[in-house]
PDB file of N, CA and C in Angstrom:
ATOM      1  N   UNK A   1     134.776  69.902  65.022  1.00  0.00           N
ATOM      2  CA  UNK A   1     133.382  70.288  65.155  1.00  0.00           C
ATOM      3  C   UNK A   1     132.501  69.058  65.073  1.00  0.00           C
ATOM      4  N   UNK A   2     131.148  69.434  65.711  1.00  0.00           N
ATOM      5  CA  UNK A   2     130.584  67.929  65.798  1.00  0.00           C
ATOM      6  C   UNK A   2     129.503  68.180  64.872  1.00  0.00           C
ATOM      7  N   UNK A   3     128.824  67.169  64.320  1.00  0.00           N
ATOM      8  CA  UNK A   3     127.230  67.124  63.147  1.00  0.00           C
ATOM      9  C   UNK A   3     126.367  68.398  64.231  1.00  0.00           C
ATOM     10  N   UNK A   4     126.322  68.393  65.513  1.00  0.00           N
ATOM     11  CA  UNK A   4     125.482  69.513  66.287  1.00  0.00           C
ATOM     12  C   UNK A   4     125.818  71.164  65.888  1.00  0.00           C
ATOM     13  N   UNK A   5     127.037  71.053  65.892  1.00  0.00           N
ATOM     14  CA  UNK A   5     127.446  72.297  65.825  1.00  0.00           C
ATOM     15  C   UNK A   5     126.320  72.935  64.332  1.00  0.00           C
ATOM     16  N   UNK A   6     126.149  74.328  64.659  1.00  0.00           N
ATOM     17  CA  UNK A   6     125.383  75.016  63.578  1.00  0.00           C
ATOM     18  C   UNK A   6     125.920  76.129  63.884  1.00  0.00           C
ATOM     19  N   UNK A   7     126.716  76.668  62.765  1.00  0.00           N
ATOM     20  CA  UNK A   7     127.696  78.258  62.894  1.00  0.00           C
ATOM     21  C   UNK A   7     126.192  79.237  61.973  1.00  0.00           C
ATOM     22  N   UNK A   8     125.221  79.150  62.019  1.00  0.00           N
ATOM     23  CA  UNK A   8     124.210  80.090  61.937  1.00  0.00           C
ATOM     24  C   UNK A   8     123.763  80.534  62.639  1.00  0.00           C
ATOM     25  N   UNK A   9     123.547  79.460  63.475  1.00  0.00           N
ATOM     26  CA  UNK A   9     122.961  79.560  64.992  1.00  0.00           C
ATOM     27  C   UNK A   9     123.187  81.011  65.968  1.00  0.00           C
ATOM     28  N   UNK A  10     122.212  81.972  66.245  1.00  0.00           N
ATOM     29  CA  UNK A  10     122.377  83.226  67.184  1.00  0.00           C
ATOM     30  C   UNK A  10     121.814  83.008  68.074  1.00  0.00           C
ATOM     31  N   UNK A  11     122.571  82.900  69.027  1.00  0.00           N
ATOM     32  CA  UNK A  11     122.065  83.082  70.261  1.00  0.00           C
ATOM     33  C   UNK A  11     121.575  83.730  70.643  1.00  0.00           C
ATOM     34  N   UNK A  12     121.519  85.030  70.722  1.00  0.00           N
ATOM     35  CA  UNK A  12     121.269  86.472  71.417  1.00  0.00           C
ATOM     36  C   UNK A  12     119.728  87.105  70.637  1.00  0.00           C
ATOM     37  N   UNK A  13     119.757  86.108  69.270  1.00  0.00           N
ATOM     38  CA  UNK A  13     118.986  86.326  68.166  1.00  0.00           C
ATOM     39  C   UNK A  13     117.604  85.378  68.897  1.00  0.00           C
ATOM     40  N   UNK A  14     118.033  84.166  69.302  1.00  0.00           N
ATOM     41  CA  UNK A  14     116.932  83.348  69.640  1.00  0.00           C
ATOM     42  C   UNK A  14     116.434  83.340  71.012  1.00  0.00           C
ATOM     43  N   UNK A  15     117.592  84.530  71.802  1.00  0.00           N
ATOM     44  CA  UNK A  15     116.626  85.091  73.493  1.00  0.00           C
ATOM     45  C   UNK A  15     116.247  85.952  73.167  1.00  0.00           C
ATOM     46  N   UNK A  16     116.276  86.881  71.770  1.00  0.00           N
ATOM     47  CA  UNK A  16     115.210  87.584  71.924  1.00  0.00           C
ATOM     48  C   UNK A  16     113.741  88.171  71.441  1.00  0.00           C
ATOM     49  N   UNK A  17     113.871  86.508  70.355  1.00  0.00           N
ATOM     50  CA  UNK A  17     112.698  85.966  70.505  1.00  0.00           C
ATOM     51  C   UNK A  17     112.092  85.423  71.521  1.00  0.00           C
ATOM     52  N   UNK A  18     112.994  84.544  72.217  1.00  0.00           N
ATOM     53  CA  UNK A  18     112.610  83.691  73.547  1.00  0.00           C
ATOM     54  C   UNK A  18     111.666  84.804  74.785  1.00  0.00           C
ATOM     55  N   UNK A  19     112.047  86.020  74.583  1.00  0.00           N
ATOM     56  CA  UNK A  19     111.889  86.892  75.611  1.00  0.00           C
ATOM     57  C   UNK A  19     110.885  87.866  74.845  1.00  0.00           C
ATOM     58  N   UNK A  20     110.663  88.319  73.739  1.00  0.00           N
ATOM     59  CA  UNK A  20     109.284  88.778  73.015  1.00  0.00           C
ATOM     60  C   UNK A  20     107.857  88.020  72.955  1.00  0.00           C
ATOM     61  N   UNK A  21     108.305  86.442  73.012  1.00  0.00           N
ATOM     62  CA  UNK A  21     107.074  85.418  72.946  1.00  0.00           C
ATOM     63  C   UNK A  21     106.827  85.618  74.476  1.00  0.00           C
ATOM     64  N   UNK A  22     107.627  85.446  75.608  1.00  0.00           N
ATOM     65  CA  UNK A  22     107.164  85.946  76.809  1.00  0.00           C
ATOM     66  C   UNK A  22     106.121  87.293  77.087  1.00  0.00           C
ATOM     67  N   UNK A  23     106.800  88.193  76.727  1.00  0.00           N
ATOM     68  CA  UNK A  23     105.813  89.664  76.561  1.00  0.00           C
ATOM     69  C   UNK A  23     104.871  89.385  75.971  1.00  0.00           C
ATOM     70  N   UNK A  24     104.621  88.889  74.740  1.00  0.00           N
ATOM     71  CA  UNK A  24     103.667  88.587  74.229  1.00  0.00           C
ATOM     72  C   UNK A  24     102.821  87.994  74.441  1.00  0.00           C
ATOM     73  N   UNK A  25     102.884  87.050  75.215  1.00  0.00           N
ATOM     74  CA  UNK A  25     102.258  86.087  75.801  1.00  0.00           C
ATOM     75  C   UNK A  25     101.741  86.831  77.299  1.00  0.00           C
ATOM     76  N   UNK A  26     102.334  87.140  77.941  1.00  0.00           N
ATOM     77  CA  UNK A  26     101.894  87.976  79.583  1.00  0.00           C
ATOM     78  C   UNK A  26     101.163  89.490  78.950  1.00  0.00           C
ATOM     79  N   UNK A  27     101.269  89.882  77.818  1.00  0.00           N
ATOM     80  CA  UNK A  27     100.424  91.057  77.312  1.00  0.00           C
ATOM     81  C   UNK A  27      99.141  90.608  76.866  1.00  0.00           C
ATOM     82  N   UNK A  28      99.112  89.392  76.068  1.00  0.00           N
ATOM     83  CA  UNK A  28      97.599  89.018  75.378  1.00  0.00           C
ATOM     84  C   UNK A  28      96.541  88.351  76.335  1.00  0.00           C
ATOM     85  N   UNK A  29      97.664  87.755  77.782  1.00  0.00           N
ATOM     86  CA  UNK A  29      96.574  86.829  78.930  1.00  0.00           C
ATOM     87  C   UNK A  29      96.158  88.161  79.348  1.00  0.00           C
ATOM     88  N   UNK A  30      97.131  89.054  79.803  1.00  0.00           N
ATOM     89  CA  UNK A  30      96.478  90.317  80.917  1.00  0.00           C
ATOM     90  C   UNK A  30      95.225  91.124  79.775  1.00  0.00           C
ATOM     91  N   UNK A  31      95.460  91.059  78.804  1.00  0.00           N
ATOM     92  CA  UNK A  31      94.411  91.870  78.326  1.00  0.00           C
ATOM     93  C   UNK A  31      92.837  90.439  78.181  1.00  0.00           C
ATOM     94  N   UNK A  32      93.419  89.927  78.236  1.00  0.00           N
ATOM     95  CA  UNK A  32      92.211  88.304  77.992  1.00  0.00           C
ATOM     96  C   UNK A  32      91.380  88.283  79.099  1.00  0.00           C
ATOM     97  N   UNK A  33      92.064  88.902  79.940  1.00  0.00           N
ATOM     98  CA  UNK A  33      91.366  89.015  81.730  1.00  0.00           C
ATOM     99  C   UNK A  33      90.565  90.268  81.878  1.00  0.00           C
ATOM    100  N   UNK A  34      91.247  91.632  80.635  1.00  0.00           N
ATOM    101  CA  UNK A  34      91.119  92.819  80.993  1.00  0.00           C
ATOM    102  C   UNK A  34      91.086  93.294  82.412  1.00  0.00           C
ATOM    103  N   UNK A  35      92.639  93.230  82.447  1.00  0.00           N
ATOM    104  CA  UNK A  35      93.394  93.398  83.824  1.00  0.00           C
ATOM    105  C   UNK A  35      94.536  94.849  82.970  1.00  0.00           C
ATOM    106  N   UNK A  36      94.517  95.995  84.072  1.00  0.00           N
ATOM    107  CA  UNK A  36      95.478  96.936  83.965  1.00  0.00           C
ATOM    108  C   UNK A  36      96.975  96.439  84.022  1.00  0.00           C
ATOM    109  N   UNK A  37      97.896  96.957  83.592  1.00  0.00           N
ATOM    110  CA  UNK A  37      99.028  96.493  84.443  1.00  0.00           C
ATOM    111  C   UNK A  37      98.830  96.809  85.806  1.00  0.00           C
ATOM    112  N   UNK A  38      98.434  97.982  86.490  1.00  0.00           N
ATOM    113  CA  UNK A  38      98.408  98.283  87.875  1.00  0.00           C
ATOM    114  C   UNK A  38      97.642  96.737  88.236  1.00  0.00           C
ATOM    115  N   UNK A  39      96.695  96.328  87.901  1.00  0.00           N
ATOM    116  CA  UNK A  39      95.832  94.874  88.330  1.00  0.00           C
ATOM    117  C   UNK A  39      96.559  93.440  88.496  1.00  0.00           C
ATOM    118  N   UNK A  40      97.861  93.586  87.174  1.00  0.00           N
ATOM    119  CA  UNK A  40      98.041  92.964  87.481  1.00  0.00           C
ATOM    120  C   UNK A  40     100.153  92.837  88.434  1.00  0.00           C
ATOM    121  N   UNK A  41     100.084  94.064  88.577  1.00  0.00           N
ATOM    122  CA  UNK A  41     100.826  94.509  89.503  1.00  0.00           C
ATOM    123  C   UNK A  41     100.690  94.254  91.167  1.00  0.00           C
ATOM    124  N   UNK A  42      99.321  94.575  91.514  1.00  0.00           N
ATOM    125  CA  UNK A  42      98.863  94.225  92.676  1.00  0.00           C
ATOM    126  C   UNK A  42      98.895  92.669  93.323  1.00  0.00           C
ATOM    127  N   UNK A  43      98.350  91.553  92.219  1.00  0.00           N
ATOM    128  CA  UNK A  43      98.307  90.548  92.354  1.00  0.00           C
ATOM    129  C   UNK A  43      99.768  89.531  92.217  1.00  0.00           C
ATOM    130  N   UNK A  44     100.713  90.348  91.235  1.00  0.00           N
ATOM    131  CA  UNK A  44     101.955  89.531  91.149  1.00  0.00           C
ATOM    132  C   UNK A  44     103.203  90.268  92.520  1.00  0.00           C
ATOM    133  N   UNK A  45     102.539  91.310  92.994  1.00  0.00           N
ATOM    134  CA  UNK A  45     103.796  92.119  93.435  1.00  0.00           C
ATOM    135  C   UNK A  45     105.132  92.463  92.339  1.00  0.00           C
ATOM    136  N   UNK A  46     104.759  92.633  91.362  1.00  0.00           N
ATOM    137  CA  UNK A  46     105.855  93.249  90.617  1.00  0.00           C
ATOM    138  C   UNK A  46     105.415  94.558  90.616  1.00  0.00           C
ATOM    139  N   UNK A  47     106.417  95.509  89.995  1.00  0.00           N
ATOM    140  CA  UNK A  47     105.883  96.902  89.694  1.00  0.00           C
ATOM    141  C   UNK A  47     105.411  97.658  88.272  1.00  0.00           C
ATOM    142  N   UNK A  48     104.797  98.201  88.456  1.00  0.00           N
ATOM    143  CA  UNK A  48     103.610  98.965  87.483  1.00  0.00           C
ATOM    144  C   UNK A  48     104.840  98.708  86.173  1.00  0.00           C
ATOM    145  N   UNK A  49     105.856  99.625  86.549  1.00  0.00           N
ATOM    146  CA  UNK A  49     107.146  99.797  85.807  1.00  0.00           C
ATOM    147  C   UNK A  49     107.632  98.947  85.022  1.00  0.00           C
ATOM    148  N   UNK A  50     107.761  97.797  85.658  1.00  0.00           N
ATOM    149  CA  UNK A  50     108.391  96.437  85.153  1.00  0.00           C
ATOM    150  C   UNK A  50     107.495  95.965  84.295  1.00  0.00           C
ATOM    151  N   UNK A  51     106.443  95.803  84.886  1.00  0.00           N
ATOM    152  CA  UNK A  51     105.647  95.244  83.642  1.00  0.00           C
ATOM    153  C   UNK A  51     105.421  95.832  82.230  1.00  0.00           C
ATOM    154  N   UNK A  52     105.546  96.923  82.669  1.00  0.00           N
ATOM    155  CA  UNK A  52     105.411  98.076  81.376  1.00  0.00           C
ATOM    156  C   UNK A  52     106.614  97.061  80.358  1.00  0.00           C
ATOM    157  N   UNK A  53     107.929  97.735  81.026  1.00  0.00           N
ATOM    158  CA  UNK A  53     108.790  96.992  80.720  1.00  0.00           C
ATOM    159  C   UNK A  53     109.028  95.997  79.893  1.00  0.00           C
ATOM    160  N   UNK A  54     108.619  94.841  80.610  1.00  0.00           N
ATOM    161  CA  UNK A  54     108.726  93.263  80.619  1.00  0.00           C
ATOM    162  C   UNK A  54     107.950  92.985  79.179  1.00  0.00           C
ATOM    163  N   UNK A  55     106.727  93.635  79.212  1.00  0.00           N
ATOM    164  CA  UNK A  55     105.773  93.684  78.043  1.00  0.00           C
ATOM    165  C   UNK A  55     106.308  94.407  76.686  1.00  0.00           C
ATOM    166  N   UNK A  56     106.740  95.582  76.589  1.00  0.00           N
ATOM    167  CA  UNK A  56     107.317  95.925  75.974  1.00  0.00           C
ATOM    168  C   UNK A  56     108.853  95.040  75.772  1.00  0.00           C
ATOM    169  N   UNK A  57     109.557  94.017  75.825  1.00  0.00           N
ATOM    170  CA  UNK A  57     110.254  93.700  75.808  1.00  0.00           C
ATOM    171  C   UNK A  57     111.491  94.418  75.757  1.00  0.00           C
ATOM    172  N   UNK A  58     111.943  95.147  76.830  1.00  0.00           N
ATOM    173  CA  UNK A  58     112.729  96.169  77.174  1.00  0.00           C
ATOM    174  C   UNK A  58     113.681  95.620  78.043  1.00  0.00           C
ATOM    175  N   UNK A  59     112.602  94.514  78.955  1.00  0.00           N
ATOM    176  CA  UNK A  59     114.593  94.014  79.969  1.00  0.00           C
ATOM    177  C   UNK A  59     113.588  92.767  80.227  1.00  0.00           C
ATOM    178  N   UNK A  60     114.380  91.400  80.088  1.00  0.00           N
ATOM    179  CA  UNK A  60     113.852  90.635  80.238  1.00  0.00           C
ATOM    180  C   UNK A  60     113.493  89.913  82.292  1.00  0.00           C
ATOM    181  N   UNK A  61     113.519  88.905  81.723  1.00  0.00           N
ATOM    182  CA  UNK A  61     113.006  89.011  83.658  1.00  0.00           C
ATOM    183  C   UNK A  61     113.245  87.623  83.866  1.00  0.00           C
ATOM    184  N   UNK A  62     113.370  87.618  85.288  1.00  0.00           N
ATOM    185  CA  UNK A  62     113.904  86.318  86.357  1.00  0.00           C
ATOM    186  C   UNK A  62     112.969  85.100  86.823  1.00  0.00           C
ATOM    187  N   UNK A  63     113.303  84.073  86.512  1.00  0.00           N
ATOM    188  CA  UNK A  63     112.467  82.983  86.753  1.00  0.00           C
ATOM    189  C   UNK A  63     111.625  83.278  87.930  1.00  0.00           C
ATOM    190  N   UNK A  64     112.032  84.091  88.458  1.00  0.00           N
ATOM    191  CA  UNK A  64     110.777  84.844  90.287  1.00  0.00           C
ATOM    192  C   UNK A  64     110.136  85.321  89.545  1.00  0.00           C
ATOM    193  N   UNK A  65     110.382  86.225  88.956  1.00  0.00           N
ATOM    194  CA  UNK A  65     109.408  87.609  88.337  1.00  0.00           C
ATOM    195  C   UNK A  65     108.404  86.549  87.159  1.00  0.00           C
ATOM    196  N   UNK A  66     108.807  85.239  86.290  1.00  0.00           N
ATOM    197  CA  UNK A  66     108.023  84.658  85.258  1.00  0.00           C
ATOM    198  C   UNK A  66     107.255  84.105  86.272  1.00  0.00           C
ATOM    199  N   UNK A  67     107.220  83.521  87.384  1.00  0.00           N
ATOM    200  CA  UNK A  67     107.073  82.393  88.133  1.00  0.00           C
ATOM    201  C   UNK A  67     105.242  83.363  89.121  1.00  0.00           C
ATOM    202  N   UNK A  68     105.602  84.660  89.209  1.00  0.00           N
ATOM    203  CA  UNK A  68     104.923  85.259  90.246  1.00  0.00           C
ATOM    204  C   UNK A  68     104.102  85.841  89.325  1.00  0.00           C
ATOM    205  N   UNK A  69     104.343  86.214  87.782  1.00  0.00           N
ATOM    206  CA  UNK A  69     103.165  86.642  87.004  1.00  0.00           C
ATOM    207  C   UNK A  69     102.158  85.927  86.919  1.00  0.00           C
ATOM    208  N   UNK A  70     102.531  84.083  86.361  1.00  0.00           N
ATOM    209  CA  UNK A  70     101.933  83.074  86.192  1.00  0.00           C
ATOM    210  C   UNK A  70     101.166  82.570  86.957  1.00  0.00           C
ATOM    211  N   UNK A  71     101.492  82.469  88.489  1.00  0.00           N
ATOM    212  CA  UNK A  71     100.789  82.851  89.522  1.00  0.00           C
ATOM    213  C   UNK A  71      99.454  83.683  89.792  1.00  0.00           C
ATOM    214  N   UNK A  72      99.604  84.858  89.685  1.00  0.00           N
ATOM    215  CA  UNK A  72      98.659  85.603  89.170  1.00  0.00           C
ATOM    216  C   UNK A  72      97.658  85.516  88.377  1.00  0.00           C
ATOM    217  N   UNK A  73      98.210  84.954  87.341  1.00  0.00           N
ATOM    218  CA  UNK A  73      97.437  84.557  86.048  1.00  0.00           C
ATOM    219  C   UNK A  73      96.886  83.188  86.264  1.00  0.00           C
ATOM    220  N   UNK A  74      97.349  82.858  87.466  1.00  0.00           N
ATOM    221  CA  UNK A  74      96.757  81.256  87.455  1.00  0.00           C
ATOM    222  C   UNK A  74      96.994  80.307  86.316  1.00  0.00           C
ATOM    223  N   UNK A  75      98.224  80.212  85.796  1.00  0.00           N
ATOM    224  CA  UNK A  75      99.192  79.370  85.024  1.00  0.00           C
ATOM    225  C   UNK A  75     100.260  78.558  85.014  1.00  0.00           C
ATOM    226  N   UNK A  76     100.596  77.794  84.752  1.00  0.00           N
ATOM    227  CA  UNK A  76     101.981  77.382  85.170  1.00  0.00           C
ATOM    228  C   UNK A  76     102.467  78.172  84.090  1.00  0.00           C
ATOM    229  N   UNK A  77     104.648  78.839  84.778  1.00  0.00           N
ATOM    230  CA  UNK A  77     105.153  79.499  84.047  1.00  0.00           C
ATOM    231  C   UNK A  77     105.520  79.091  82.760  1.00  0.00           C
ATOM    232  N   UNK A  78     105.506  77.842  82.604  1.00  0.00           N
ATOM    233  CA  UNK A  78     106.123  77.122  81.023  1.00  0.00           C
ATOM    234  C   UNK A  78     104.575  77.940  79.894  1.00  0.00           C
ATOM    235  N   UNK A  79     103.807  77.624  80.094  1.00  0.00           N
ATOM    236  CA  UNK A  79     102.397  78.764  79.337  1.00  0.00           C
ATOM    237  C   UNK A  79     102.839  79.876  79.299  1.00  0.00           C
ATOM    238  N   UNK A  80     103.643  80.775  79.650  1.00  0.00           N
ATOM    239  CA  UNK A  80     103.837  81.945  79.197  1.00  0.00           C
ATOM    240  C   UNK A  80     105.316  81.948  78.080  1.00  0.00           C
ATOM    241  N   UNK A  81     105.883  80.713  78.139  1.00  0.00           N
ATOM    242  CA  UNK A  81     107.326  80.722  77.669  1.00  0.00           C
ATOM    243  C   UNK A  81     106.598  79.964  75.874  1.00  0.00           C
ATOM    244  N   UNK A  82     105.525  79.453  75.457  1.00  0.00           N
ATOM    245  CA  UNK A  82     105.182  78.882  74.646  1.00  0.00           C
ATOM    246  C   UNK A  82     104.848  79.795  73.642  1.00  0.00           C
ATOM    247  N   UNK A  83     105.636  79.744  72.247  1.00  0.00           N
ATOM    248  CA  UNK A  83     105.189  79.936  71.183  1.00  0.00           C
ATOM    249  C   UNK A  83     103.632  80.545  70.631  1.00  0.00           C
ATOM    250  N   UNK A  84     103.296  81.144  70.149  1.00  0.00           N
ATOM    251  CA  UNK A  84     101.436  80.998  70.165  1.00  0.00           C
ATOM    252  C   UNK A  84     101.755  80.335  68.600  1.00  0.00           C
ATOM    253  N   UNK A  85     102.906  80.272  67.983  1.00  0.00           N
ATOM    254  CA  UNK A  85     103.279  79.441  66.595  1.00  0.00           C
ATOM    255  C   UNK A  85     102.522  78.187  66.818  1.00  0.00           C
ATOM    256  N   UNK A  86     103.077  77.584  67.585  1.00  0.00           N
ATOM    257  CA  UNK A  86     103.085  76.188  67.904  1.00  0.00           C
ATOM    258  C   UNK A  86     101.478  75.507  68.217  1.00  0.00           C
ATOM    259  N   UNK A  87     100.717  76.733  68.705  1.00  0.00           N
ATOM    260  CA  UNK A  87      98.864  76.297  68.896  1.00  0.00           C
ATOM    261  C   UNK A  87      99.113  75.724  70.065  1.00  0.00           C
ATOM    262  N   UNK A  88      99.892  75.786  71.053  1.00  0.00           N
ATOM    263  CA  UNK A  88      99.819  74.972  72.523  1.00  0.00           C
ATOM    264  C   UNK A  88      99.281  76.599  73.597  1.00  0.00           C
ATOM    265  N   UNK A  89      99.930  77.828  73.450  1.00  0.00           N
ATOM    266  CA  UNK A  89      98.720  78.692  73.883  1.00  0.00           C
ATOM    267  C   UNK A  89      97.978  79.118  73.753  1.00  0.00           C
ATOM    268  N   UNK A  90      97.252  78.911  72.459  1.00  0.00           N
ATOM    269  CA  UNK A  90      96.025  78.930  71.949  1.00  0.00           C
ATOM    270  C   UNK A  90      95.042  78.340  72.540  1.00  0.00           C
ATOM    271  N   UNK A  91      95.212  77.252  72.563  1.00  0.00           N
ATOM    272  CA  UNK A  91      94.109  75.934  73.290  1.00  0.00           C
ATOM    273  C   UNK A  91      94.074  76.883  75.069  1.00  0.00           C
ATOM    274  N   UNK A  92      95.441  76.932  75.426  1.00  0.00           N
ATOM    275  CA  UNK A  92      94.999  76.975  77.038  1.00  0.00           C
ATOM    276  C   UNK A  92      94.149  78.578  77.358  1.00  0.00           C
ATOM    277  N   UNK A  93      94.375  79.703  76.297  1.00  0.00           N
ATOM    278  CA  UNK A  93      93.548  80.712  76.359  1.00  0.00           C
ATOM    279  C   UNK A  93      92.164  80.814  76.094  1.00  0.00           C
ATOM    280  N   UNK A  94      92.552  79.521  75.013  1.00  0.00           N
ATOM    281  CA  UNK A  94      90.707  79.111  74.641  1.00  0.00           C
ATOM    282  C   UNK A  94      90.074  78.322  75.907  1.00  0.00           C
ATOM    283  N   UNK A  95      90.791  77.550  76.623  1.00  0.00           N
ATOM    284  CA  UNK A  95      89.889  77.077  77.832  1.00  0.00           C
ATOM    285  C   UNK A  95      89.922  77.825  79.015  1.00  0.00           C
ATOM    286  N   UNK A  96      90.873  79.053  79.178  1.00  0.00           N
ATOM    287  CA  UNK A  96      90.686  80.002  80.172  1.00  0.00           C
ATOM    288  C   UNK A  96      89.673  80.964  79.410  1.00  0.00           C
ATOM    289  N   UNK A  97      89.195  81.098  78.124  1.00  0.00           N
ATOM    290  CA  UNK A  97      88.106  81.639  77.735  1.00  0.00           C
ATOM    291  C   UNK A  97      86.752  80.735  78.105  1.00  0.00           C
ATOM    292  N   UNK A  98      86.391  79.773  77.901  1.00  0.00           N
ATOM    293  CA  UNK A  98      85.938  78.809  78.394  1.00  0.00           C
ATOM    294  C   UNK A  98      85.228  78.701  80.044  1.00  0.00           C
ATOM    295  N   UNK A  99      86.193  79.074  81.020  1.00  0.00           N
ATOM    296  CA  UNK A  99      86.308  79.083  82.354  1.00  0.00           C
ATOM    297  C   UNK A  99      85.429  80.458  82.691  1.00  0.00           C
ATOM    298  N   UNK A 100      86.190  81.453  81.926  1.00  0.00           N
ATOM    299  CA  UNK A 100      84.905  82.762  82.307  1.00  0.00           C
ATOM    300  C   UNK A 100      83.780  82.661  82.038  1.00  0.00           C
ATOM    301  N   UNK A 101      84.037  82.081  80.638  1.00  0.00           N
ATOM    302  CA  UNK A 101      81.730  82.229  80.060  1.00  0.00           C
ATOM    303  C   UNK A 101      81.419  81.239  81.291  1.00  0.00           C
ATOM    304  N   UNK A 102      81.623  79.880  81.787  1.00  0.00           N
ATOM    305  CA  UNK A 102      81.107  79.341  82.754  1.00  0.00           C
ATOM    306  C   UNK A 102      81.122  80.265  83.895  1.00  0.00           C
ATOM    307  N   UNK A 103      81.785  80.615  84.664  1.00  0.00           N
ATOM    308  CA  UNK A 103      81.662  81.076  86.065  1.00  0.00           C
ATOM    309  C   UNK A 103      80.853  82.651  85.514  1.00  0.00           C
ATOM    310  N   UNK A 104      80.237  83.142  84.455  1.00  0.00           N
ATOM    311  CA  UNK A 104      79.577  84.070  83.930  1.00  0.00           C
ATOM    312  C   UNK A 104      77.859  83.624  84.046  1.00  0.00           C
ATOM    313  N   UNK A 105      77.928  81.563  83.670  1.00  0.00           N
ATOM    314  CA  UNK A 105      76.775  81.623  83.324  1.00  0.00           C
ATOM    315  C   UNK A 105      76.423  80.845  84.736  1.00  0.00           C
ATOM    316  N   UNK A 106      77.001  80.891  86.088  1.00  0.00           N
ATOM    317  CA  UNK A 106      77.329  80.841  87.220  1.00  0.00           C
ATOM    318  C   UNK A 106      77.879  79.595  87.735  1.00  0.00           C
ATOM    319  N   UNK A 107      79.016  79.266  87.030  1.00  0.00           N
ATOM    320  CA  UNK A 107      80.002  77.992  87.319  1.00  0.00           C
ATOM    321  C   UNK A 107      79.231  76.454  87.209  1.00  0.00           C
ATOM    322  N   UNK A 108      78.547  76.600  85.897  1.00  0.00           N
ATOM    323  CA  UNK A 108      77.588  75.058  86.020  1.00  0.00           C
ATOM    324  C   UNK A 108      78.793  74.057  85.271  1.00  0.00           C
ATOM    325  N   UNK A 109      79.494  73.509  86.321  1.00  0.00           N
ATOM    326  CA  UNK A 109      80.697  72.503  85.916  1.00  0.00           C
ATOM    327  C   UNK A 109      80.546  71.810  86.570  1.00  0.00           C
ATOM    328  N   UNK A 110      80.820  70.412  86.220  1.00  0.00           N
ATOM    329  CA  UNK A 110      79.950  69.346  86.573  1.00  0.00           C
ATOM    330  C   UNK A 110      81.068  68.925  87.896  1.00  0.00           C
ATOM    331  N   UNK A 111      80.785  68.180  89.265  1.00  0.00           N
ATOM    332  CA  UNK A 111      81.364  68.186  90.303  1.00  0.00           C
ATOM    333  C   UNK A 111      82.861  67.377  90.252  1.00  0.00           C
ATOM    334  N   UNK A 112      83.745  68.237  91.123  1.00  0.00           N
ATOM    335  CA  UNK A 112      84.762  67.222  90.851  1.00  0.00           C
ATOM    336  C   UNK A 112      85.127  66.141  91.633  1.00  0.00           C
ATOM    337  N   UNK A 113      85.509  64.831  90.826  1.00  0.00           N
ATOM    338  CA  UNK A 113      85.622  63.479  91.287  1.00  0.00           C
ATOM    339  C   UNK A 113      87.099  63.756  92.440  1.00  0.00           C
ATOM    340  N   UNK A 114      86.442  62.840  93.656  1.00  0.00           N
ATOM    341  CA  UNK A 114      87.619  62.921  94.956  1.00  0.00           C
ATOM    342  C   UNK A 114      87.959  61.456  94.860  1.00  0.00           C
ATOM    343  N   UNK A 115      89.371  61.291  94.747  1.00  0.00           N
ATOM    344  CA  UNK A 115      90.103  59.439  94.627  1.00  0.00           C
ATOM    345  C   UNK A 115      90.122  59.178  95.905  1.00  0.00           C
ATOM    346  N   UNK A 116      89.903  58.141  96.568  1.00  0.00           N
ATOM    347  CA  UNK A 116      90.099  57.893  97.579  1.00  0.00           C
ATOM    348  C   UNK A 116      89.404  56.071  97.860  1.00  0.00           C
ATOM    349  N   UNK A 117      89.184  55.542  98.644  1.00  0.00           N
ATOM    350  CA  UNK A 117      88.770  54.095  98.605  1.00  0.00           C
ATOM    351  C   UNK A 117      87.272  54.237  98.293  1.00  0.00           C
ATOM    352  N   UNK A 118      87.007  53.128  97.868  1.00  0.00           N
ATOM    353  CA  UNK A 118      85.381  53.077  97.456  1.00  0.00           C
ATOM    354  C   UNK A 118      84.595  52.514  98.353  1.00  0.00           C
ATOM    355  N   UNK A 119      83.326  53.105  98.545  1.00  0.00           N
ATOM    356  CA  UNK A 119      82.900  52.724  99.650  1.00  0.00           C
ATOM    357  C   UNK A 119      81.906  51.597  99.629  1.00  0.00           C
ATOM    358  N   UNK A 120      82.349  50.586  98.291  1.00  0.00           N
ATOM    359  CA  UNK A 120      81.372  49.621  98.263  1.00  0.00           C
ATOM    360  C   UNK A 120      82.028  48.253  99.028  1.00  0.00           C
ATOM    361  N   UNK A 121      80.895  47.358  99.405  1.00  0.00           N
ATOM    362  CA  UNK A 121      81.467  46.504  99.990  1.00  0.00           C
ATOM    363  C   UNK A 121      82.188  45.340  99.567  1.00  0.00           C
TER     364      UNK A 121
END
């Protein structure tokens, strides 16, 4: 056996945490949006069903199915796989909270910079 090895270690124990912090995470954005599942069914092409599902942590789901929620949600999929332990989806819900009050108080965000050559002489 090597110093790595850890005979405590559960596997099955730590996907299904791995796969509750998912639900958890795709349940607290969709309600952050106050989006139905049907809402956000429409926009991911998954089904009403699955999500029910998926949320309830009942059957976990396929890097397509994480990949096409996140999508939806306008996220990259690693944000839905994050801990809310850890305070790394905290921050990004707080600046997708952030993003609504602006485009609420009618998108006054200051313009965005384009890289390209400078046009001085």
């Amino acid at each position: 056996m090597s110093d790595n090895d850890n005979t405590d270690f559960d596997v099955d124990e730590a996907i299904l945490i791995y796969r509750r912090t998912i639900a958890e995470n795709i349940l607290g954005k969709r309600k952050s949006l106050h989006w139905t599942q049907e809402r956000l069914s429409e926009l991911s092409g998954i089904s009403t069903d699955s999500i029910s599902k998926i949320e309830r942590c009942l059957v976990g789901l396929s890097d397509k199915t994480l990949v096409k929620i996140a999508h939806a949600f306008g996220v990259k999929p690693g944000v839905l796989t994050i801990d809310k332990k850890d305070g790394l989806v905290e921050s990004v819900f707080v600046s997708d909270r952030l993003n609504e009050i602006l485009d609420a108080l009618g998108n006054p965000r200051p313009p965005k910079y384009k890289l390209g050559k400078s046009k001085r002489s």
